[in-house]
C-alpha atoms as a PDB file:
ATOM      1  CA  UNK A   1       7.293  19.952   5.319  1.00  0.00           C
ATOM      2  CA  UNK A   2       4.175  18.383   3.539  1.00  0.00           C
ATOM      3  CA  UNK A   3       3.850  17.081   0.194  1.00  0.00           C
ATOM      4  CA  UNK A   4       0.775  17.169  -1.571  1.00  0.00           C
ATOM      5  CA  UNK A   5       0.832  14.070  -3.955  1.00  0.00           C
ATOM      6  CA  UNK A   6      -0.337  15.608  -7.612  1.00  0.00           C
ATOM      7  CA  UNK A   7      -2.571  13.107  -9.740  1.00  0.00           C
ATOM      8  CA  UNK A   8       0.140  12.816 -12.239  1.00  0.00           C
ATOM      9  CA  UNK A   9       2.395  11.284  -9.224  1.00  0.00           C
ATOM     10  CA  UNK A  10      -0.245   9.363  -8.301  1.00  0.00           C
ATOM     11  CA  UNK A  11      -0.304   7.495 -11.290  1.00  0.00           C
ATOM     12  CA  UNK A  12       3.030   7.054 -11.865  1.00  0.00           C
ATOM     13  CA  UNK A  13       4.065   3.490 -12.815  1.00  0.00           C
ATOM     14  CA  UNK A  14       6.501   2.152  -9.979  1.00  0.00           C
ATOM     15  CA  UNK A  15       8.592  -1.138  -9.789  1.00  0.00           C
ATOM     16  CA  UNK A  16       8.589  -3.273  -6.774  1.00  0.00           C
ATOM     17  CA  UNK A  17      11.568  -2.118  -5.154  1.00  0.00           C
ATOM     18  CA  UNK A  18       9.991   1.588  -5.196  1.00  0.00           C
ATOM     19  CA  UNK A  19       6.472   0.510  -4.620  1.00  0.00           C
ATOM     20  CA  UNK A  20       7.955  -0.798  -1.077  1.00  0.00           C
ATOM     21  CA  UNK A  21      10.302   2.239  -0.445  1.00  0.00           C
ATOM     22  CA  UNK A  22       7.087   4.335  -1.021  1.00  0.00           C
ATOM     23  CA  UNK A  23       5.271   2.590   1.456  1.00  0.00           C
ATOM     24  CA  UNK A  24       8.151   2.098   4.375  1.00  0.00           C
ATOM     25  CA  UNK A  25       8.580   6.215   4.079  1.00  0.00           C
ATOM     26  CA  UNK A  26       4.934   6.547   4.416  1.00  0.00           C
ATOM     27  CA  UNK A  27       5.380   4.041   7.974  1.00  0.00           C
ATOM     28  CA  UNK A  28       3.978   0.906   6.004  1.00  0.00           C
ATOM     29  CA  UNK A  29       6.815  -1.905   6.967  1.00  0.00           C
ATOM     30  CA  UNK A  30       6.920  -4.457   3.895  1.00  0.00           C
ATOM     31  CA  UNK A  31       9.291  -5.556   1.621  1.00  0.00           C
ATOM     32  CA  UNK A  32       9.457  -5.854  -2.066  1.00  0.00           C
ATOM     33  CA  UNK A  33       9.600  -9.548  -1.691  1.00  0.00           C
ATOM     34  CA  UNK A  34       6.216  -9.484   0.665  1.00  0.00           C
ATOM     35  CA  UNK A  35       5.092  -7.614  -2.321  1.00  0.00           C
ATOM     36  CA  UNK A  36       6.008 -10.054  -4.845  1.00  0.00           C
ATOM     37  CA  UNK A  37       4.730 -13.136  -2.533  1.00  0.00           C
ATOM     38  CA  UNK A  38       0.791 -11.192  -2.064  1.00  0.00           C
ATOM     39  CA  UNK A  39       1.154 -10.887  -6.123  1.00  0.00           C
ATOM     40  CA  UNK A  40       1.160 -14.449  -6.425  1.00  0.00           C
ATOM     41  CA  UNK A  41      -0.805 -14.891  -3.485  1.00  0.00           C
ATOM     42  CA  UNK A  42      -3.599 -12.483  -5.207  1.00  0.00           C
ATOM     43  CA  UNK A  43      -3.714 -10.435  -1.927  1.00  0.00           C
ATOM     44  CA  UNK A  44      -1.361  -7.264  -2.604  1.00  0.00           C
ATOM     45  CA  UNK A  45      -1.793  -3.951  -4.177  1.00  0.00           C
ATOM     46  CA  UNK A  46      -2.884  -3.300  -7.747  1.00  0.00           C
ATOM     47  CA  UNK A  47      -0.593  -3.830 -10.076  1.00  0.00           C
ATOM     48  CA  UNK A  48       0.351  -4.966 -13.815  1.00  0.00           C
ATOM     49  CA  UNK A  49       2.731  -6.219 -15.399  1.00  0.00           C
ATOM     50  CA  UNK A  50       5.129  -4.847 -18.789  1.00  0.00           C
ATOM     51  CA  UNK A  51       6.793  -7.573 -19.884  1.00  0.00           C
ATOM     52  CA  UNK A  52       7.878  -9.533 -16.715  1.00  0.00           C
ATOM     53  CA  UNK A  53       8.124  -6.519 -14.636  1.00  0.00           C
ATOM     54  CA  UNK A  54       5.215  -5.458 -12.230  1.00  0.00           C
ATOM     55  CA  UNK A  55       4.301  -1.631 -11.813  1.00  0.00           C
ATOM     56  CA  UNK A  56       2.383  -0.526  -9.288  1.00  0.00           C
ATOM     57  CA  UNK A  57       0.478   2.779  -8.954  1.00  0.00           C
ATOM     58  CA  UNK A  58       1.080   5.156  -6.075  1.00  0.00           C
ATOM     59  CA  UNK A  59      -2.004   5.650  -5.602  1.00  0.00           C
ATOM     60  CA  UNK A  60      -3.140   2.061  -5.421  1.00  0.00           C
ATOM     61  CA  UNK A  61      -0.647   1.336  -2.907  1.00  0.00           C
ATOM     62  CA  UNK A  62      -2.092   4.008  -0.609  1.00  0.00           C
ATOM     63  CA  UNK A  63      -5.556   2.790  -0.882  1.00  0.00           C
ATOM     64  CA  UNK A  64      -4.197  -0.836  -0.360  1.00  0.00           C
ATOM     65  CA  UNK A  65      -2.286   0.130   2.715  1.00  0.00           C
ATOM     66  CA  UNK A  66      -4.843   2.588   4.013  1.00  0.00           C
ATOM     67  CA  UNK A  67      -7.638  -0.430   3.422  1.00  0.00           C
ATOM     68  CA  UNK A  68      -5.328  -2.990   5.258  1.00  0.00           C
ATOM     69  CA  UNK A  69      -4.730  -0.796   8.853  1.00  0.00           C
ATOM     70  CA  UNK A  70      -7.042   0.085  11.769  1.00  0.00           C
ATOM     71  CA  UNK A  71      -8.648   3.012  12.620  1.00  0.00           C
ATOM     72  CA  UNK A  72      -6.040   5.104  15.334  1.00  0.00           C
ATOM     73  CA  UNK A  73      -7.342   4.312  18.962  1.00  0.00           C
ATOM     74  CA  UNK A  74      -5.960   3.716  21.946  1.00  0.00           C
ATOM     75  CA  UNK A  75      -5.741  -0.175  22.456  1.00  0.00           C
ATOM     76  CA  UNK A  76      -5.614  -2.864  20.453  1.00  0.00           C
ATOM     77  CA  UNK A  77      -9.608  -3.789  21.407  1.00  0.00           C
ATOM     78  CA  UNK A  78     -10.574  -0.050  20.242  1.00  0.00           C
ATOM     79  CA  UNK A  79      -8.765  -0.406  16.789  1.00  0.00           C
ATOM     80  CA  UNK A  80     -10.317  -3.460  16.204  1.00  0.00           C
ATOM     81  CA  UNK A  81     -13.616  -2.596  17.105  1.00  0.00           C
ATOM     82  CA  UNK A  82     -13.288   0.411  15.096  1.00  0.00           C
ATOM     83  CA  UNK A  83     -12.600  -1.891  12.229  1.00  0.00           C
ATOM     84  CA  UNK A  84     -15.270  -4.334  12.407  1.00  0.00           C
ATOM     85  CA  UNK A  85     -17.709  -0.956  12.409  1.00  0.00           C
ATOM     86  CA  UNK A  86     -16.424   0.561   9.352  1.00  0.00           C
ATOM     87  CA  UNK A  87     -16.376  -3.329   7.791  1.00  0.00           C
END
């Protein structure tokens, strides 16, 4: 069954724990502590902070993940080369 995301959900503020369950069900492996270390890296996902707590959009950490994989292809050469093009 398919989910359309709505723009309300798409904006919807989510800590780090759920920012990284969002992604693993969506086939992104990364923890919330890979999160945490490419926030103070300056390398993750979109994100700010209330208080001491980061929230991340759902939408942001689509685009992030999305922006951050190859093409589909069939070999490793393909996807990269697909990459570079669209770079």
């Amino acid at each position: 069954m398919s989910h359309t995301i709505t723009t309300s959900e798409n904006n919807a503020l989510l800590r780090r724990a759920e920012a990284a369950a969002i992604l693993q069900t969506a086939g992104y492996p990364i923890s919330a502590t890979t999160l945490a270390t490419m926030a103070s890296r300056g390398d993750g996902p979109l994100f700010k902070r209330f208080g001491r707590i980061p929230l991340y959009r759902h939408g942001d950490l689509m685009e992030w993940a999305e922006q951050r994989s190859t093409p589909f292809g069939h070999s490793v050469t393909e996807c990269e080369a697909a990459r570079e093009a669209a770079a």
